[in-house]
PDB file of N, CA and C in Angstrom:
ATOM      1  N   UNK A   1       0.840  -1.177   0.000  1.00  0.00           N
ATOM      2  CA  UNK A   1       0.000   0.000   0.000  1.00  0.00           C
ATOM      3  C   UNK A   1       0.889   1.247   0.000  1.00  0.00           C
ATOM      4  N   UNK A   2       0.580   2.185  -0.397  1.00  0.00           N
ATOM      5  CA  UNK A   2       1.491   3.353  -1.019  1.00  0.00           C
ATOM      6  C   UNK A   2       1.300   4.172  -0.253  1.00  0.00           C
ATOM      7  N   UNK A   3       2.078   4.986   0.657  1.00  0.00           N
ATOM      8  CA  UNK A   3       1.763   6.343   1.288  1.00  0.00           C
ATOM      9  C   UNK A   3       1.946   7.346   0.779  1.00  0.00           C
ATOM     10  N   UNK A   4       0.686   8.045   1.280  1.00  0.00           N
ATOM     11  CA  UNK A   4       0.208   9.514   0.800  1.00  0.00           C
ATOM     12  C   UNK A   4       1.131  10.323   1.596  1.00  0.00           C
ATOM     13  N   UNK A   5       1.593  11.538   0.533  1.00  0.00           N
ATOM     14  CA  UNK A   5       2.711  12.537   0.600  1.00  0.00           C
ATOM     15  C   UNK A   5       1.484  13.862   0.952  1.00  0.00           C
ATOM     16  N   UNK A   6       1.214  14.429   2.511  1.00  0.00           N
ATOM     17  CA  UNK A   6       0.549  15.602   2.188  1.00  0.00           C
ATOM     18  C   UNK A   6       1.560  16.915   2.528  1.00  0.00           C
ATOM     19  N   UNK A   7       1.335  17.870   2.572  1.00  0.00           N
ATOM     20  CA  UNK A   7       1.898  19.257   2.176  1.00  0.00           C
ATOM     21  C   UNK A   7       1.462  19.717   3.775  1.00  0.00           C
ATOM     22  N   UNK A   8       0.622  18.780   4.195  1.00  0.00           N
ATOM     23  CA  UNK A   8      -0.150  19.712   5.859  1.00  0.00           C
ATOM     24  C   UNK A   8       0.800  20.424   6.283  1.00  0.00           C
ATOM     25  N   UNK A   9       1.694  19.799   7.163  1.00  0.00           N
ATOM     26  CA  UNK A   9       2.604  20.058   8.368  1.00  0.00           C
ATOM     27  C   UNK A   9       3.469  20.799   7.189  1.00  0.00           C
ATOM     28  N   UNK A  10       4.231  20.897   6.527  1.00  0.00           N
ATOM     29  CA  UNK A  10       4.706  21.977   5.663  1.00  0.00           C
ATOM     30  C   UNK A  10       4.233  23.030   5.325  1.00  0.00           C
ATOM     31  N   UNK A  11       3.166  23.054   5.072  1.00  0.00           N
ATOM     32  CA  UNK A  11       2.133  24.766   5.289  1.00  0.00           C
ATOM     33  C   UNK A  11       2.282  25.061   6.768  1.00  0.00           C
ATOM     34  N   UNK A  12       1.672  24.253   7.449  1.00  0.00           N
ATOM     35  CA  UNK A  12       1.888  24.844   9.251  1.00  0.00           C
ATOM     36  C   UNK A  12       3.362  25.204   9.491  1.00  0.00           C
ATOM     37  N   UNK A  13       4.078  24.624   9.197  1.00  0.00           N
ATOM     38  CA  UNK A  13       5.438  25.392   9.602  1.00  0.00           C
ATOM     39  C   UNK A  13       5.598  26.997   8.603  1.00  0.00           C
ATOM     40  N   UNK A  14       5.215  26.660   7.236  1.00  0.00           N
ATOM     41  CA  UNK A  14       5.469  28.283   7.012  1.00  0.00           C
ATOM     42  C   UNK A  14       4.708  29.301   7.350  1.00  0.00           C
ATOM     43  N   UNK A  15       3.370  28.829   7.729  1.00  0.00           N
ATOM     44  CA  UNK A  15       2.584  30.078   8.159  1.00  0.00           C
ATOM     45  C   UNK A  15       3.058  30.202   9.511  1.00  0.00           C
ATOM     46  N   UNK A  16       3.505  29.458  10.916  1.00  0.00           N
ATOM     47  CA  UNK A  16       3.903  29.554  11.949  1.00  0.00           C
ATOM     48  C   UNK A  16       5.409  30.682  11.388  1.00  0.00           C
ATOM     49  N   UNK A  17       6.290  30.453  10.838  1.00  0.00           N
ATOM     50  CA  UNK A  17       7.041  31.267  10.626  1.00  0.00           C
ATOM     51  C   UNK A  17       6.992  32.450  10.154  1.00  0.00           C
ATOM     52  N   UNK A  18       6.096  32.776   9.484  1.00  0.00           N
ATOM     53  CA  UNK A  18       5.251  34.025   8.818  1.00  0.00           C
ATOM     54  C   UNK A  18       4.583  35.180   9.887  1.00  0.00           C
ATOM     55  N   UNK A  19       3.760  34.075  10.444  1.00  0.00           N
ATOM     56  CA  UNK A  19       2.902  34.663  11.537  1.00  0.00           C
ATOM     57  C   UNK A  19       3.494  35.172  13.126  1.00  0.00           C
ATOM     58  N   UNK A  20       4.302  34.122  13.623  1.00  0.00           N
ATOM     59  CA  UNK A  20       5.049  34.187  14.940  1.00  0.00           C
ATOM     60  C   UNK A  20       5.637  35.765  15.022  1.00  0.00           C
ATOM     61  N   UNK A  21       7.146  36.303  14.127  1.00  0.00           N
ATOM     62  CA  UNK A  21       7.515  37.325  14.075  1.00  0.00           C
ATOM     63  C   UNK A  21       6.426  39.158  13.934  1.00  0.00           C
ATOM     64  N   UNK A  22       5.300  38.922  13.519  1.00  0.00           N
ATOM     65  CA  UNK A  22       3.844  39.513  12.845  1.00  0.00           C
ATOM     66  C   UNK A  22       3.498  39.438  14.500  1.00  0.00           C
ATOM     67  N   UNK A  23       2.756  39.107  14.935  1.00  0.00           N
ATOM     68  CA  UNK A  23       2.210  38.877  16.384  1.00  0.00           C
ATOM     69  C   UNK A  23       3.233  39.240  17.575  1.00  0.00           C
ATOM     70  N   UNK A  24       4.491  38.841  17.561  1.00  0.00           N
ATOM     71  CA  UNK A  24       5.062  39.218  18.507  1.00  0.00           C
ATOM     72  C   UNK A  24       5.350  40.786  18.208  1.00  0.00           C
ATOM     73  N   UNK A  25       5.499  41.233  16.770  1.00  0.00           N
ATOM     74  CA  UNK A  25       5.880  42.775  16.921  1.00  0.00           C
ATOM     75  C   UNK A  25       4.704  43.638  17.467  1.00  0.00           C
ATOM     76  N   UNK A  26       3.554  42.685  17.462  1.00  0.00           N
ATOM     77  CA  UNK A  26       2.201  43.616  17.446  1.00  0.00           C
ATOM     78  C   UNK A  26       2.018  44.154  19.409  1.00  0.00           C
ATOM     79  N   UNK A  27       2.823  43.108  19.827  1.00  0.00           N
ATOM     80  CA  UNK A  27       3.020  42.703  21.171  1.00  0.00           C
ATOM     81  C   UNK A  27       3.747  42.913  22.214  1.00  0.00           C
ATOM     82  N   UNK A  28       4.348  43.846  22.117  1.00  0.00           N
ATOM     83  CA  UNK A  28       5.609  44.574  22.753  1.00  0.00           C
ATOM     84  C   UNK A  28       5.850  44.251  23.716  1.00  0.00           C
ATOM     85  N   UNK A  29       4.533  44.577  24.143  1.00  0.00           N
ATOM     86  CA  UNK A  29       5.016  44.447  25.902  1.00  0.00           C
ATOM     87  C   UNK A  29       5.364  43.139  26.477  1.00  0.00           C
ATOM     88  N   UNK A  30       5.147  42.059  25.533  1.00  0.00           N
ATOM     89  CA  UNK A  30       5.604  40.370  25.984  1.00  0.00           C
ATOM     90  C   UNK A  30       7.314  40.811  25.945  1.00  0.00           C
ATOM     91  N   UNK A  31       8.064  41.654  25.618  1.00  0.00           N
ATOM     92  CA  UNK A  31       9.484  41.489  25.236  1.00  0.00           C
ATOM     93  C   UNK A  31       9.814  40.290  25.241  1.00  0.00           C
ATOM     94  N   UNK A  32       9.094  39.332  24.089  1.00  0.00           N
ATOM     95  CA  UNK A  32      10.041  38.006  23.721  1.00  0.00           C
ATOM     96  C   UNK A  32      10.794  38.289  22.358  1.00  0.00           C
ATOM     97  N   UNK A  33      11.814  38.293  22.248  1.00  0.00           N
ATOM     98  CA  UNK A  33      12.398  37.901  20.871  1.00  0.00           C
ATOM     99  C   UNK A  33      11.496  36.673  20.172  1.00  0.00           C
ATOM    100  N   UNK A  34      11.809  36.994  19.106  1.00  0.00           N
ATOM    101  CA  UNK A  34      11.135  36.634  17.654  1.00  0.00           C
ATOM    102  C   UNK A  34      11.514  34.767  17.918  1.00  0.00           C
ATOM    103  N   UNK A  35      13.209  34.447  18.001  1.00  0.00           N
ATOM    104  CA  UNK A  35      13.295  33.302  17.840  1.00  0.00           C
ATOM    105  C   UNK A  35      12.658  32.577  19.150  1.00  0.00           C
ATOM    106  N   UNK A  36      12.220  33.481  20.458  1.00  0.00           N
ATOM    107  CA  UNK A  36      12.125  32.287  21.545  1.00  0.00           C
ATOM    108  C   UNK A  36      10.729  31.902  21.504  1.00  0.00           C
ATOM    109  N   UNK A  37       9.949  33.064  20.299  1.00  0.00           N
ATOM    110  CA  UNK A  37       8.643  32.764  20.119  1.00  0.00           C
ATOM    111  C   UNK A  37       8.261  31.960  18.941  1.00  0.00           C
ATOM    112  N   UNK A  38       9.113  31.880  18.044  1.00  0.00           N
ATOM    113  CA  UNK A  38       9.010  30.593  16.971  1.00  0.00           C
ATOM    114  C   UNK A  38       9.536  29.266  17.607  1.00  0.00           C
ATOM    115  N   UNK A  39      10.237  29.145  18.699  1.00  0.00           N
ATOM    116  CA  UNK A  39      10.700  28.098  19.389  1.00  0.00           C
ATOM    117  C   UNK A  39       9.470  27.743  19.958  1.00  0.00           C
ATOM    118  N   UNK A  40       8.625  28.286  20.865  1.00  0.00           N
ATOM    119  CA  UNK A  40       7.468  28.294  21.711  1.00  0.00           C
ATOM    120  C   UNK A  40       6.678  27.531  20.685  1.00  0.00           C
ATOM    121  N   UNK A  41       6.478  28.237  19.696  1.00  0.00           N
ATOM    122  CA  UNK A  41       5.550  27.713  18.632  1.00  0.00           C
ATOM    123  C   UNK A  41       5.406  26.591  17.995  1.00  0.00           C
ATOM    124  N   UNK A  42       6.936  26.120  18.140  1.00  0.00           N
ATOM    125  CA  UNK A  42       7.255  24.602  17.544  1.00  0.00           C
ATOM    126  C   UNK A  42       7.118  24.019  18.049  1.00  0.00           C
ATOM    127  N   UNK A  43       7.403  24.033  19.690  1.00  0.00           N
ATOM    128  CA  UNK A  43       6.925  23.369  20.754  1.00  0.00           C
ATOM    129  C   UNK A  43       5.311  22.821  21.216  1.00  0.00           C
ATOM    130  N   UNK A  44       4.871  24.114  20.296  1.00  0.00           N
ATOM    131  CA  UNK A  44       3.492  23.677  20.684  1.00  0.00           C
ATOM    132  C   UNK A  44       2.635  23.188  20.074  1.00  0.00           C
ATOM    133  N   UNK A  45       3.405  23.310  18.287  1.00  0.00           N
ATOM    134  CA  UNK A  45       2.390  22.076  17.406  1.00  0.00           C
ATOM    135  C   UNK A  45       3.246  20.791  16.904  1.00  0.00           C
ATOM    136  N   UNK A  46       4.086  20.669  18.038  1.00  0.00           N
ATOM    137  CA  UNK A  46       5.464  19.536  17.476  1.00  0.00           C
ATOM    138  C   UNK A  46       4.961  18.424  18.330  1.00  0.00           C
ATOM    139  N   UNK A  47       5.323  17.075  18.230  1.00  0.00           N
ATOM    140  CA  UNK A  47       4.921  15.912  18.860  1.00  0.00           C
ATOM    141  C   UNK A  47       4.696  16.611  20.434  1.00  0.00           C
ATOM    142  N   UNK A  48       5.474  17.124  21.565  1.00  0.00           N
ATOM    143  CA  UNK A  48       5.195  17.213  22.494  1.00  0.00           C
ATOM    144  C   UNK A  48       3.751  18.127  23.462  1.00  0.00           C
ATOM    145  N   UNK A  49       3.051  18.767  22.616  1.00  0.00           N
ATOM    146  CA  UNK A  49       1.718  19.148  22.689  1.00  0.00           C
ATOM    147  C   UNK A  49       0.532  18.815  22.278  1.00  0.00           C
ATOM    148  N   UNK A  50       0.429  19.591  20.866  1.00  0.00           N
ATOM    149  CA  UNK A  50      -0.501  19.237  20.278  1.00  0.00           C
ATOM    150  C   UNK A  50      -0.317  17.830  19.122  1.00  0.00           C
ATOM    151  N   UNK A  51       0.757  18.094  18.848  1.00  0.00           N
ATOM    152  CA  UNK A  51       1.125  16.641  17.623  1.00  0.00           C
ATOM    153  C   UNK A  51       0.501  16.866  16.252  1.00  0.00           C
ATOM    154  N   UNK A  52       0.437  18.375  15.898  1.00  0.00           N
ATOM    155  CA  UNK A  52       0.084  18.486  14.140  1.00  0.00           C
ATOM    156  C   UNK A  52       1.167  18.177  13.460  1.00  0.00           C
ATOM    157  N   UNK A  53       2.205  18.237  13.925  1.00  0.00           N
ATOM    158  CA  UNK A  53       3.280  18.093  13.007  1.00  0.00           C
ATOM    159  C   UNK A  53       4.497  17.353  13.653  1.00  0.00           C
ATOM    160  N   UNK A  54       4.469  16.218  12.840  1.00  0.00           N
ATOM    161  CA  UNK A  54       5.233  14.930  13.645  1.00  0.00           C
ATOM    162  C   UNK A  54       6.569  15.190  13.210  1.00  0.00           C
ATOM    163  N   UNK A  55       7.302  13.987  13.902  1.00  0.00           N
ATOM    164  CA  UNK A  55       9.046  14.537  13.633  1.00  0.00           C
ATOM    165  C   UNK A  55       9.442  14.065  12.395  1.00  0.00           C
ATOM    166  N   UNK A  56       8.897  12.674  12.210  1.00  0.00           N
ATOM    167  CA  UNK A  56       9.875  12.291  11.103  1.00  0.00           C
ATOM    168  C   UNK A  56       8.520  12.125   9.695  1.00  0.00           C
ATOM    169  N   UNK A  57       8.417  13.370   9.305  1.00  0.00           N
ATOM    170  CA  UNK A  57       7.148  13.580   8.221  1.00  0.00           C
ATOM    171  C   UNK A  57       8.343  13.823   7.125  1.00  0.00           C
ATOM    172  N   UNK A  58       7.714  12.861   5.866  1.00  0.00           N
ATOM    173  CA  UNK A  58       8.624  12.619   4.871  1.00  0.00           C
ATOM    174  C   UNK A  58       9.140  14.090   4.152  1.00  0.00           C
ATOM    175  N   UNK A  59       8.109  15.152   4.025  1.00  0.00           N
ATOM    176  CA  UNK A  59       8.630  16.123   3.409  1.00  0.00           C
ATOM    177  C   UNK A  59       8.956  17.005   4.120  1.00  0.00           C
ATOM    178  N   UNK A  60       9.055  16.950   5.402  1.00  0.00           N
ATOM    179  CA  UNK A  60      10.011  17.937   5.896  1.00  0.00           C
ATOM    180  C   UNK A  60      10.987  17.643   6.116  1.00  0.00           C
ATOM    181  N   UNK A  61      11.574  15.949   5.925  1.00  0.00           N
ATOM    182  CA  UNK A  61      12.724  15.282   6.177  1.00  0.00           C
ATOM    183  C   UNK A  61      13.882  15.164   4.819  1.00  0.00           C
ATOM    184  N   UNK A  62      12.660  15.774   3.438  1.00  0.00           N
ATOM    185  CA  UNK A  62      13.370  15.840   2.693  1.00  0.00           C
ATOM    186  C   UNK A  62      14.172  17.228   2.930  1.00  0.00           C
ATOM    187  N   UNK A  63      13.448  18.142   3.074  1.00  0.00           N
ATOM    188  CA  UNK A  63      13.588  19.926   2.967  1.00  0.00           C
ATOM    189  C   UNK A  63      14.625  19.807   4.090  1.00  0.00           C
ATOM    190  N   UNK A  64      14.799  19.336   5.256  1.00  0.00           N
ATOM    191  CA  UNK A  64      15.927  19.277   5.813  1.00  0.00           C
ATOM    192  C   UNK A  64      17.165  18.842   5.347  1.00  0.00           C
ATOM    193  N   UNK A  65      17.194  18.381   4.676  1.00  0.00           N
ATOM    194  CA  UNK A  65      18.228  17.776   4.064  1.00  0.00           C
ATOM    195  C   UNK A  65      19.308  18.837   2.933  1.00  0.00           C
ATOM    196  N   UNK A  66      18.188  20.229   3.053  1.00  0.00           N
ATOM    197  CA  UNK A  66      18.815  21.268   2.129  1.00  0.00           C
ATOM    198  C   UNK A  66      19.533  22.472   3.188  1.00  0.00           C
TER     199      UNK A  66
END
């Protein structure tokens, strides 16, 4: 049986990267830097929270590889 290649968790990571830096500037008064809030973010849709976006997902394992 053949596995399906989806694009999900590859859109969620670029809009999380898009969006994170956008929200925190809007936000001042949190004084978090940009990276400890894209860190936060990964944390929170990465296996250890929510689990949208698993570790070893084939196309982000390719794109790592660049």
């Amino acid at each position: 049986m053949e596995e399906s290649i989806t694009f999900y968790p590859l859109l969620i990571v670029i809009f999380l990267a898009f969006i994170v830096p956008i929200l925190l500037s809007r936000f001042k008064m949190l004084r978090i830097p940009i990276v400890v809030g894209e860190i936060i973010a990964g944390i929170i849709v990465g296996g250890s929270v929510l689990g949208v976006v698993q570790q070893h997902d084939p196309v982000l394992d390719l794109l790592s590889e660049f």
